[in-house]
C-alpha atoms as a PDB file:
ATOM      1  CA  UNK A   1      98.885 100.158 113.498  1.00  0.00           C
ATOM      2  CA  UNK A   2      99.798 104.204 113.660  1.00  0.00           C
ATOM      3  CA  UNK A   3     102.563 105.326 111.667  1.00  0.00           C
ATOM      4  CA  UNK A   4     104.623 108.346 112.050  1.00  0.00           C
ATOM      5  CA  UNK A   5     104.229 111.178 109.457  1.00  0.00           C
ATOM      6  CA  UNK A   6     106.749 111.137 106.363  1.00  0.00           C
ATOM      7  CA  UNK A   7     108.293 114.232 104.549  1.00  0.00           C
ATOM      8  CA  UNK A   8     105.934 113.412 101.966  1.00  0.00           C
ATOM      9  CA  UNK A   9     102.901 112.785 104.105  1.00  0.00           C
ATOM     10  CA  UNK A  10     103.729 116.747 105.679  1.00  0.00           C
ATOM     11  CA  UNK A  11     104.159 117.701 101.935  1.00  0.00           C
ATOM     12  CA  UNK A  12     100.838 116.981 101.235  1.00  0.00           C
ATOM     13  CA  UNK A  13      99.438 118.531 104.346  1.00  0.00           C
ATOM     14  CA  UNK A  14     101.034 121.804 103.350  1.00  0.00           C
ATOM     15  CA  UNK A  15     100.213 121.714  99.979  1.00  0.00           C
ATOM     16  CA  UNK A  16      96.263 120.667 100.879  1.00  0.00           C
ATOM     17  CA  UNK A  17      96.142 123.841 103.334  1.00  0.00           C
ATOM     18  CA  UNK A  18      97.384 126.481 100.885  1.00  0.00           C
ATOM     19  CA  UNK A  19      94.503 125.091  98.629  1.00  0.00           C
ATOM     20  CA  UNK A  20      91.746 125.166 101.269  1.00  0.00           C
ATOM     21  CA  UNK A  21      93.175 129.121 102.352  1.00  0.00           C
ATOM     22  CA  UNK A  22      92.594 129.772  98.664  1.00  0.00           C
ATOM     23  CA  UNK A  23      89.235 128.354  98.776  1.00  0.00           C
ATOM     24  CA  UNK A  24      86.085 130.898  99.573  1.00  0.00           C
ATOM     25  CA  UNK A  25      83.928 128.272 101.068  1.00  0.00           C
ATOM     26  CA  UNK A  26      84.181 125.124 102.837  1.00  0.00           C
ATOM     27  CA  UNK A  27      82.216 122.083 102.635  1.00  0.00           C
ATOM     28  CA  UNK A  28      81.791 119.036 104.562  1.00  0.00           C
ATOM     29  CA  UNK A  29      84.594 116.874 102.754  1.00  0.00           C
ATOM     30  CA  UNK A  30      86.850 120.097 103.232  1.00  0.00           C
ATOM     31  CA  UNK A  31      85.866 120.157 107.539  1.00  0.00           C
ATOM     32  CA  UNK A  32      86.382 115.800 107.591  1.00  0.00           C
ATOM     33  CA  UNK A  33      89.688 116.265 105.835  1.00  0.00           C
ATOM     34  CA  UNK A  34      90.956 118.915 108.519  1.00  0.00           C
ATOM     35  CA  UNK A  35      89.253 117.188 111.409  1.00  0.00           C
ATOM     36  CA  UNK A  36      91.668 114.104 110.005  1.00  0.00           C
ATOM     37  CA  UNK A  37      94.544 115.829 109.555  1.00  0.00           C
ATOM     38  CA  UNK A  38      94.486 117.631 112.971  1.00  0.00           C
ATOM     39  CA  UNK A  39      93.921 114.479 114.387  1.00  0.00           C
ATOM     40  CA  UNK A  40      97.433 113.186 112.506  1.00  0.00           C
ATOM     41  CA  UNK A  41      99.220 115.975 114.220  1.00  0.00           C
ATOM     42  CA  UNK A  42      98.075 116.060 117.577  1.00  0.00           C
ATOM     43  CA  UNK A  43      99.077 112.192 117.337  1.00  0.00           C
ATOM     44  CA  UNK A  44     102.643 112.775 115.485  1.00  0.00           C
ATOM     45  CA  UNK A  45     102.906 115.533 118.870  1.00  0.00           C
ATOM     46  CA  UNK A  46     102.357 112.881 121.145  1.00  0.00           C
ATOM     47  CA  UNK A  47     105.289 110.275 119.343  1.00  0.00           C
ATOM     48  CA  UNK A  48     107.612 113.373 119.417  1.00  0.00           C
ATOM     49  CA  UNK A  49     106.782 114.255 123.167  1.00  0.00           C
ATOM     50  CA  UNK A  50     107.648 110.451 123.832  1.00  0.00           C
ATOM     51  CA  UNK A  51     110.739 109.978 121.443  1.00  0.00           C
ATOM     52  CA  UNK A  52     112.259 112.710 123.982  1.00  0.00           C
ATOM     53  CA  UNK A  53     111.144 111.567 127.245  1.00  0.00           C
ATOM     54  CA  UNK A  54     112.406 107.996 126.134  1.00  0.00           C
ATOM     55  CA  UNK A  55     115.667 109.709 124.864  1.00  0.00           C
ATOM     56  CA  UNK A  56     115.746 111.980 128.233  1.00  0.00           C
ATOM     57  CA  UNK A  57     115.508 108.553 130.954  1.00  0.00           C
END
């Protein structure tokens, strides 16, 4: 089962990206973990989208 992002969960995201900007080069493990985590956030878009259409009808 999906669950929904945590404040910690986002913590880590942020922290994670200010490390990779820092970084000169990228390598595959760096691309997976980004391909994951944009994958989180499109979904966590798509629960927010439907928590207000559900709140809306």
């Amino acid at each position: 089962m999906v669950r929904r992002l945590t404040y910690e969960d986002e913590q880590k995201i942020l922290d994670e990206l200010d490390y990779l900007i820092e970084q000169t080069e990228f390598n595959r493990e760096d691309v997976v973990w980004c391909s994951k985590i944009i994958k989180k956030l499109l979904l966590e878009l798509h629960f927010m989208k439907n928590d207000i259409i559900n709140k809306n009808t």
